[in-house]
PDB file of N, CA and C in Angstrom:
ATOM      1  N   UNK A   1       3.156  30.055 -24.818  1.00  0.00           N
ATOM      2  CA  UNK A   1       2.877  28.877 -25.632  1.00  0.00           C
ATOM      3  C   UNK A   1       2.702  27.671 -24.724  1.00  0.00           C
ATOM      4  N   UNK A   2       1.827  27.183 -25.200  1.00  0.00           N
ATOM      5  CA  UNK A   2       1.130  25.345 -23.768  1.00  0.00           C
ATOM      6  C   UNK A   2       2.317  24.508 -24.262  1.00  0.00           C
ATOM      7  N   UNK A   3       2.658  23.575 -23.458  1.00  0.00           N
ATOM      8  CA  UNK A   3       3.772  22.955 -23.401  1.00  0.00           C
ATOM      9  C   UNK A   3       2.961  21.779 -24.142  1.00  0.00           C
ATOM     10  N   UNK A   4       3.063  21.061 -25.237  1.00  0.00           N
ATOM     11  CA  UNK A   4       2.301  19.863 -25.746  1.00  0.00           C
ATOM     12  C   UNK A   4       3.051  18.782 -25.484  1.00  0.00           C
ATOM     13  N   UNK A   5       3.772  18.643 -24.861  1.00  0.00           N
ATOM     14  CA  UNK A   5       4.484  17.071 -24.218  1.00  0.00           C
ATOM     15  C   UNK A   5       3.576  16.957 -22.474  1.00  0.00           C
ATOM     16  N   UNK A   6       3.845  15.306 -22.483  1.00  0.00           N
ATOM     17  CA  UNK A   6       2.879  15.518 -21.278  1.00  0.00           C
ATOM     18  C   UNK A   6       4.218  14.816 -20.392  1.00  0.00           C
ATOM     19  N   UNK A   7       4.460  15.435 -18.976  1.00  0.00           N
ATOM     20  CA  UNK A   7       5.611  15.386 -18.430  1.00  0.00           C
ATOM     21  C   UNK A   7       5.367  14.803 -17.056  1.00  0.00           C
ATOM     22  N   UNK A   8       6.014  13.707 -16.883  1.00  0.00           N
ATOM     23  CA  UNK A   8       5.518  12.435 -15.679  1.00  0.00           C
ATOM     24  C   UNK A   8       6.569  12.930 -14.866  1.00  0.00           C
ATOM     25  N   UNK A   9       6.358  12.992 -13.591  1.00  0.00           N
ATOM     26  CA  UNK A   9       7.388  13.242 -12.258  1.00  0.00           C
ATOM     27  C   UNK A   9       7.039  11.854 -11.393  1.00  0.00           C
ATOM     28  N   UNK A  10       8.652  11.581 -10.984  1.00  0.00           N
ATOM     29  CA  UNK A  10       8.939  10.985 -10.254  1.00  0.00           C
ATOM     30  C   UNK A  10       9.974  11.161  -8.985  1.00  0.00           C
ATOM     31  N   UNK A  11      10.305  10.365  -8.163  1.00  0.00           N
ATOM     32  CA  UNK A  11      11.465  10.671  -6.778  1.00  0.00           C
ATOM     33  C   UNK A  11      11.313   9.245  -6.976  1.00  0.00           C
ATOM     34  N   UNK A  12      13.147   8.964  -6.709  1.00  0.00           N
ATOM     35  CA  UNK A  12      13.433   7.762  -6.480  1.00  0.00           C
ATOM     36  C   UNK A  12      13.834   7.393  -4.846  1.00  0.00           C
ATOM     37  N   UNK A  13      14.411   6.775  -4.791  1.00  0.00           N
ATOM     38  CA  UNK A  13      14.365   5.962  -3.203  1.00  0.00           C
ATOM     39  C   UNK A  13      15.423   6.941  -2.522  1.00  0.00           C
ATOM     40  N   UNK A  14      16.380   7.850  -3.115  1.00  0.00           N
ATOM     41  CA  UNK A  14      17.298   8.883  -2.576  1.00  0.00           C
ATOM     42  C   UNK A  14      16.511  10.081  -2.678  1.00  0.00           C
ATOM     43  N   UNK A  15      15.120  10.506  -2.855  1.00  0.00           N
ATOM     44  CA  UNK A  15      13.939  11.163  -2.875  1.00  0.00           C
ATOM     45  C   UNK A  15      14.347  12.529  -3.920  1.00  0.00           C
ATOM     46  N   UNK A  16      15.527  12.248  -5.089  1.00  0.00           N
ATOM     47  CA  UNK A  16      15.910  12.870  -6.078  1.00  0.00           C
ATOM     48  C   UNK A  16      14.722  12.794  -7.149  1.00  0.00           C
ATOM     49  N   UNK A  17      14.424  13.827  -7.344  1.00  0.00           N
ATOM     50  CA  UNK A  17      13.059  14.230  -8.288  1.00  0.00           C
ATOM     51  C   UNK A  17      13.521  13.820 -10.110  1.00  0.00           C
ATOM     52  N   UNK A  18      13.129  13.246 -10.808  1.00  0.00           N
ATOM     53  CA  UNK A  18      12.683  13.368 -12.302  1.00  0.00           C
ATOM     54  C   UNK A  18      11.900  13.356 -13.002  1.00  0.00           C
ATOM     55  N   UNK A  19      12.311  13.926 -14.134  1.00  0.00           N
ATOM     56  CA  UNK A  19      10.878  14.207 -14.808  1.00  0.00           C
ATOM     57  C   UNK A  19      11.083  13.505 -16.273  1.00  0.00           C
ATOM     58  N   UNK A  20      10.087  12.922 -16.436  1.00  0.00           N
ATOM     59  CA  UNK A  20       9.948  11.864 -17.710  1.00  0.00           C
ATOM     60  C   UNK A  20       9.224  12.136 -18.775  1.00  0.00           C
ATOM     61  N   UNK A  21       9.079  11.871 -20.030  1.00  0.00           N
ATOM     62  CA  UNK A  21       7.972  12.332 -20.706  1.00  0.00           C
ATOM     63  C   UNK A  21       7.458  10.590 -20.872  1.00  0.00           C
ATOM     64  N   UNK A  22       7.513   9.565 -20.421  1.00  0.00           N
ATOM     65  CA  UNK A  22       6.999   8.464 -20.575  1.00  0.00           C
ATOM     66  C   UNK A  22       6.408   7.765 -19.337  1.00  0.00           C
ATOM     67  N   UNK A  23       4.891   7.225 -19.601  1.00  0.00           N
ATOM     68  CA  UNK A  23       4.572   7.712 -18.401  1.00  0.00           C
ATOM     69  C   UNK A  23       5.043   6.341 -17.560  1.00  0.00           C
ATOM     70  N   UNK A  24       4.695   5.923 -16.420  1.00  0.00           N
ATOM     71  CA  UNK A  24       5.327   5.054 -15.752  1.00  0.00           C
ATOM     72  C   UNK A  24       4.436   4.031 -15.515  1.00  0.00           C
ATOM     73  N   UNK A  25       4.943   2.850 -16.663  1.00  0.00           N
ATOM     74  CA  UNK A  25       3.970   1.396 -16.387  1.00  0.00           C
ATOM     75  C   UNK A  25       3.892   1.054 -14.707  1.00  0.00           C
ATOM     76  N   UNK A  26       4.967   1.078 -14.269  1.00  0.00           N
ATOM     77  CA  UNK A  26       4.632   0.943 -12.588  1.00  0.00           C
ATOM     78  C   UNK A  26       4.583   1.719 -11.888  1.00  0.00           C
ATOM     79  N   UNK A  27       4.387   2.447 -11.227  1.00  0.00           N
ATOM     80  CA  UNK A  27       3.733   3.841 -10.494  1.00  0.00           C
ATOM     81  C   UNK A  27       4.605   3.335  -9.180  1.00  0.00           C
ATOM     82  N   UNK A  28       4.952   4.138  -8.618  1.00  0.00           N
ATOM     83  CA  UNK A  28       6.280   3.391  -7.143  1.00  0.00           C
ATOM     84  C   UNK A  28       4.766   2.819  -6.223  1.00  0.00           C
ATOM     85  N   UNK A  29       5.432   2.289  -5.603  1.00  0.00           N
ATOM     86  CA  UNK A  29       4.726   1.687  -4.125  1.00  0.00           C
ATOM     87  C   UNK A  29       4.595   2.490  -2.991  1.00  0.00           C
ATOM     88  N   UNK A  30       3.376   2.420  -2.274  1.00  0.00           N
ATOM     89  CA  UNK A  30       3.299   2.962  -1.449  1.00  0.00           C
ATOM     90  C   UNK A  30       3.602   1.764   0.106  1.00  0.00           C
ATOM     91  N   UNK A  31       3.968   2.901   1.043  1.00  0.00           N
ATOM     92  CA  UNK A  31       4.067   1.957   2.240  1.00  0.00           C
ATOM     93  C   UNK A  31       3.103   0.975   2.722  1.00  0.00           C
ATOM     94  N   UNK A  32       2.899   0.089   3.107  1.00  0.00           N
ATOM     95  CA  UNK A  32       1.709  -0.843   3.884  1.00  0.00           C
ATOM     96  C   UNK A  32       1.335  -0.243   5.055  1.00  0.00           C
ATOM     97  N   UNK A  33       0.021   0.392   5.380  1.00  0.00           N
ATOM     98  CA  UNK A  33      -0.301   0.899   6.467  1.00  0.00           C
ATOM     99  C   UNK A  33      -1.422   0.040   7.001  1.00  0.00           C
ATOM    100  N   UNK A  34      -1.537  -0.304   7.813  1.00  0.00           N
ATOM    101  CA  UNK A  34      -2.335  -1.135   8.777  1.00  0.00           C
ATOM    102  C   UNK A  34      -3.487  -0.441   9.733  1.00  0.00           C
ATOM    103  N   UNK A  35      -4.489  -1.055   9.880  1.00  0.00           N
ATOM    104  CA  UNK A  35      -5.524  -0.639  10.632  1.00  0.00           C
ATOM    105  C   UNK A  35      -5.070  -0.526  12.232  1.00  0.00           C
ATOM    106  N   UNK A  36      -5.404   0.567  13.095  1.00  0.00           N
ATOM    107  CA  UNK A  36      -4.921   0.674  14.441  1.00  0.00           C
ATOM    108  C   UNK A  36      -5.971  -0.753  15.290  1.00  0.00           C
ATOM    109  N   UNK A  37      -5.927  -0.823  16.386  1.00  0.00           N
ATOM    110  CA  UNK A  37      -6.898  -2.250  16.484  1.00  0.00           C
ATOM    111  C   UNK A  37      -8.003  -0.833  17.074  1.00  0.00           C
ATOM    112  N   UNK A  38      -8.284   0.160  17.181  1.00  0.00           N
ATOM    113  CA  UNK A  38      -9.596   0.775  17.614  1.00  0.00           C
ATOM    114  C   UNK A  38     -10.468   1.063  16.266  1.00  0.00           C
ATOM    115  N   UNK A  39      -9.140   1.279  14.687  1.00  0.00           N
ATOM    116  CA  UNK A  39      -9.692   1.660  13.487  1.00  0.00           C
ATOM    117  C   UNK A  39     -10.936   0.032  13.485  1.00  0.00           C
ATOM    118  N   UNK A  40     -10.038  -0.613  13.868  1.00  0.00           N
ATOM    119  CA  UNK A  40     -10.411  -2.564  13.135  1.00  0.00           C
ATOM    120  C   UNK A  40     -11.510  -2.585  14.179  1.00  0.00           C
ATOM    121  N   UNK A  41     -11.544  -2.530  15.257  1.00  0.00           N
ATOM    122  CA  UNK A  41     -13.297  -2.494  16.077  1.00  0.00           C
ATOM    123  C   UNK A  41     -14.311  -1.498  15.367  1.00  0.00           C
ATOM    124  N   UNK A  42     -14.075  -0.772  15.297  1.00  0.00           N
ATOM    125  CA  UNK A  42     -14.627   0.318  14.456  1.00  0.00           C
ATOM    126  C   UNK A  42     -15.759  -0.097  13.036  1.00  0.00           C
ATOM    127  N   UNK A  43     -14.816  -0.293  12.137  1.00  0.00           N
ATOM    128  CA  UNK A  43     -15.224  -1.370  11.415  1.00  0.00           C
ATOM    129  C   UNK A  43     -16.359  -2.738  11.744  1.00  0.00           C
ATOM    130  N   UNK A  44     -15.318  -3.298  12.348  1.00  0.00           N
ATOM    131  CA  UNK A  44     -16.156  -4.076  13.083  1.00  0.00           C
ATOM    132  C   UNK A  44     -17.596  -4.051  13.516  1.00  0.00           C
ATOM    133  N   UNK A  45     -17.754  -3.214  14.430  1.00  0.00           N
ATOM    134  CA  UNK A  45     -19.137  -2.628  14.671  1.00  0.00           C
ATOM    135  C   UNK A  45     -20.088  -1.930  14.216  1.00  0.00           C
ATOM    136  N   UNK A  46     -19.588  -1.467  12.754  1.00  0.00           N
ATOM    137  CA  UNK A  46     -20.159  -0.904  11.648  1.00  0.00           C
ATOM    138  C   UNK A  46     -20.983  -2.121  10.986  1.00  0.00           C
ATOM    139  N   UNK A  47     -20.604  -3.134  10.979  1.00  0.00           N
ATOM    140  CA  UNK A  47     -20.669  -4.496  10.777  1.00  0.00           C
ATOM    141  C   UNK A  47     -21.339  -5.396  11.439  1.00  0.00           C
ATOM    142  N   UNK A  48     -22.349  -4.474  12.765  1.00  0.00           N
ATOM    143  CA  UNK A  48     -22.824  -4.999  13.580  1.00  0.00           C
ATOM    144  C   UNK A  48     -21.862  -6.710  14.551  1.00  0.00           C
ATOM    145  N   UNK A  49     -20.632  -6.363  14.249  1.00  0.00           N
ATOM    146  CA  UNK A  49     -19.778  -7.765  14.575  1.00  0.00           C
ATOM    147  C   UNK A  49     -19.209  -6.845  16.492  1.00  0.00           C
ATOM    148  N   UNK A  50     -19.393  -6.972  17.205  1.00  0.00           N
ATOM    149  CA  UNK A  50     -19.090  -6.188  18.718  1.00  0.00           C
ATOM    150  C   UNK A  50     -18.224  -7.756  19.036  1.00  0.00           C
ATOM    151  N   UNK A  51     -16.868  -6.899  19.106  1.00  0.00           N
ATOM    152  CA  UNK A  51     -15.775  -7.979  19.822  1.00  0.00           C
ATOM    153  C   UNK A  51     -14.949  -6.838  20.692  1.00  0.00           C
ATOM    154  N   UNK A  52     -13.910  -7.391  21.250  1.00  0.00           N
ATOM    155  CA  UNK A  52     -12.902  -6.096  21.926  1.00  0.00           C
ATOM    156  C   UNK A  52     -11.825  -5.846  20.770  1.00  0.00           C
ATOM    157  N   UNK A  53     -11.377  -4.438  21.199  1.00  0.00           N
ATOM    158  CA  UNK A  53     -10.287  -4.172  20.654  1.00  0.00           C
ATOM    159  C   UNK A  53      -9.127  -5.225  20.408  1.00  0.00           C
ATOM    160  N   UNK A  54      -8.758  -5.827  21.399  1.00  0.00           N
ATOM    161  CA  UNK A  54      -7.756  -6.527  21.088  1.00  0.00           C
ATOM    162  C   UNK A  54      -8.146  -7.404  20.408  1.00  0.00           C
ATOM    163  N   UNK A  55      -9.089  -8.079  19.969  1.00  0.00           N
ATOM    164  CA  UNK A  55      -9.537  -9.503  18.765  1.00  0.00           C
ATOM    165  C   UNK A  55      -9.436  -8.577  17.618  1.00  0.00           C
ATOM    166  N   UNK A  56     -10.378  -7.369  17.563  1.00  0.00           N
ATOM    167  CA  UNK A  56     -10.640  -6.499  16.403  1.00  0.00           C
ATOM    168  C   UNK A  56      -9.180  -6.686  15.825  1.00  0.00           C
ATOM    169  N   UNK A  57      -8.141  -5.681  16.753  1.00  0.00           N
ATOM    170  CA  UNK A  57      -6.395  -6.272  16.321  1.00  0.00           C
ATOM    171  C   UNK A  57      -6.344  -7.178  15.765  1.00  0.00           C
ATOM    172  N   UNK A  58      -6.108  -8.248  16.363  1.00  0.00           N
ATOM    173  CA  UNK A  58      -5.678  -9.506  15.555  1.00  0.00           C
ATOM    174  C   UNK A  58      -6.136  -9.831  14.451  1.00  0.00           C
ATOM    175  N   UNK A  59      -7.619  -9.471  14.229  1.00  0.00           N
ATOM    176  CA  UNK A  59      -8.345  -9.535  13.105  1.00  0.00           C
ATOM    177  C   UNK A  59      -7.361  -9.468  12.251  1.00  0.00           C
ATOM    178  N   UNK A  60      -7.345  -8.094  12.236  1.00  0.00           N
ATOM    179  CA  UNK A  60      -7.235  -7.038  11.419  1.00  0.00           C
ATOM    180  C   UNK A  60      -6.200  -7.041  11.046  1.00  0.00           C
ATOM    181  N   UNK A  61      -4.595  -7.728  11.559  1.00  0.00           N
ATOM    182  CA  UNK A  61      -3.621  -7.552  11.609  1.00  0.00           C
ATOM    183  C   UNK A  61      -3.215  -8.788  10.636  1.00  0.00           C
ATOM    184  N   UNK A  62      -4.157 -10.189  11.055  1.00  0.00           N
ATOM    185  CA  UNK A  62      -4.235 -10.835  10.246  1.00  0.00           C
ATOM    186  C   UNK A  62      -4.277 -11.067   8.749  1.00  0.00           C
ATOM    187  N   UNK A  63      -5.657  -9.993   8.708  1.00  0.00           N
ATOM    188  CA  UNK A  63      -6.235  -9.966   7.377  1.00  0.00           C
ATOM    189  C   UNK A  63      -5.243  -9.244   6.198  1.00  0.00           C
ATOM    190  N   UNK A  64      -4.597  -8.192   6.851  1.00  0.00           N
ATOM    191  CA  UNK A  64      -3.955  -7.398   6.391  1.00  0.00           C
ATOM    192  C   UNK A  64      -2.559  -8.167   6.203  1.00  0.00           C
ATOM    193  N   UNK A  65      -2.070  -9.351   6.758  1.00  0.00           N
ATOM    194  CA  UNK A  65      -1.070  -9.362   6.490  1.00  0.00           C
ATOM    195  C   UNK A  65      -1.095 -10.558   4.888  1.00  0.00           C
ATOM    196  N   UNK A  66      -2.301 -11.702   5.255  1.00  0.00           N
ATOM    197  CA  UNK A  66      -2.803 -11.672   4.270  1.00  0.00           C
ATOM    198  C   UNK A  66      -3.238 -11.240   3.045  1.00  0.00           C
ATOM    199  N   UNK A  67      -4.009  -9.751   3.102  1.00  0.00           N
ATOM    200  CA  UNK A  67      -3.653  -9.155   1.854  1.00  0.00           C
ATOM    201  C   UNK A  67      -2.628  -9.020   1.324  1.00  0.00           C
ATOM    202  N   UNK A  68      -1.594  -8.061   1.992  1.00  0.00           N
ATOM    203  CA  UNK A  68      -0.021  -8.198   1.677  1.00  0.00           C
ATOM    204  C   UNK A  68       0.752  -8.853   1.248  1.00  0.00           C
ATOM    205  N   UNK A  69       0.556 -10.084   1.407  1.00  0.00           N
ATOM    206  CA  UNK A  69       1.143 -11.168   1.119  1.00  0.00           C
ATOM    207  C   UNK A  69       0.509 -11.560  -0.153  1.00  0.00           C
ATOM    208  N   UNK A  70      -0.640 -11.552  -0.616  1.00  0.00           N
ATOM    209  CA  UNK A  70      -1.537 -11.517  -1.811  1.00  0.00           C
ATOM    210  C   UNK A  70      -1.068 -10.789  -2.766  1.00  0.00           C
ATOM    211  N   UNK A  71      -1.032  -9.237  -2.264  1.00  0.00           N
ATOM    212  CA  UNK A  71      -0.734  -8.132  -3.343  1.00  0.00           C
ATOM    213  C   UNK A  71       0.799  -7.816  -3.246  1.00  0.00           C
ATOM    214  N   UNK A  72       1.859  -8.992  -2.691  1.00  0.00           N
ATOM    215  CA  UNK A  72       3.428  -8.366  -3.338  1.00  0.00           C
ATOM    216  C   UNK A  72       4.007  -9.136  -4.093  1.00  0.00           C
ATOM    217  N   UNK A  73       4.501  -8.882  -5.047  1.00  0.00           N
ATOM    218  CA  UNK A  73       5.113  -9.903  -6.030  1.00  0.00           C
ATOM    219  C   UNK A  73       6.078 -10.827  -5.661  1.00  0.00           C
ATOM    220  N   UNK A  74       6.178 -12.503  -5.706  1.00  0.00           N
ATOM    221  CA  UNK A  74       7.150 -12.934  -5.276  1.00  0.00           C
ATOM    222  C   UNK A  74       8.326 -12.332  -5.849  1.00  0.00           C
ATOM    223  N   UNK A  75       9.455 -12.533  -4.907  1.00  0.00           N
ATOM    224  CA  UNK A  75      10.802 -12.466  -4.881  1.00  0.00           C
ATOM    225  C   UNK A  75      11.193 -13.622  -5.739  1.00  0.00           C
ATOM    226  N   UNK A  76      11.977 -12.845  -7.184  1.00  0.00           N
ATOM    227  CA  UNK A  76      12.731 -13.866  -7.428  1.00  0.00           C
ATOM    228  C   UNK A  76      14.184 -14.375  -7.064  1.00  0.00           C
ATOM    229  N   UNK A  77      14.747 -15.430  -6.784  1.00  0.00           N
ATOM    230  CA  UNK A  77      15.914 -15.972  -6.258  1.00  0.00           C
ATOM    231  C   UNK A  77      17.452 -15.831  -7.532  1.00  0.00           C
ATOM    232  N   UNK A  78      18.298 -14.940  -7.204  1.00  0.00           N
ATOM    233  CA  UNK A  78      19.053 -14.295  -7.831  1.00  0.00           C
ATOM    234  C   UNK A  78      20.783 -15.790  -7.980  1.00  0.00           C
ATOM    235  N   UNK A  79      20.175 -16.329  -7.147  1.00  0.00           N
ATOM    236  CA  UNK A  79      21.121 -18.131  -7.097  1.00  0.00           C
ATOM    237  C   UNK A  79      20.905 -18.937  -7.946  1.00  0.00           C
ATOM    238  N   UNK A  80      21.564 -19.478  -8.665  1.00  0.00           N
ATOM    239  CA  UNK A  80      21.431 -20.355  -9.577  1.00  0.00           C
ATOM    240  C   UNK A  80      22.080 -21.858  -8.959  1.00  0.00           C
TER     241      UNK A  80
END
């Protein structure tokens, strides 16, 4: 017999597995992974843009931290 519930898995931060039947408005986070500075020249030159590796870096390290900073939710302050 097909199982007619639809069954959401998760692992929490102690990487203990559950299983939900509701699905998960927030989906966990994944780590921030960053461009290597040869990935970010790379790019770069795809882009017809020819700099060295090490600017490509900084670029890149920049941009990214920028995004990051874009896409994490402020911290709210737990002090009153």
């Amino acid at each position: 017999m097909a199982n007619d519930r639809n069954d959401f898995a998760l692992e929490d931060s102690n990487g203990r597995k559950h299983i939900t039947t509701e699905p998960l408005l927030h989906p966990p986070q994944r780590t921030w992974v960053g461009l290597t500075d040869e990935e970010a020249q790379e790019t770069f030159a795809r882009h017809n843009c020819t700099i060295s590796a090490d600017l490509a870096g900084i670029l890149a390290r920049a941009i990214g931290a920028k995004l990051k900073k874009k896409n994490t939710l402020p911290q709210t302050s737990t002090n009153s």
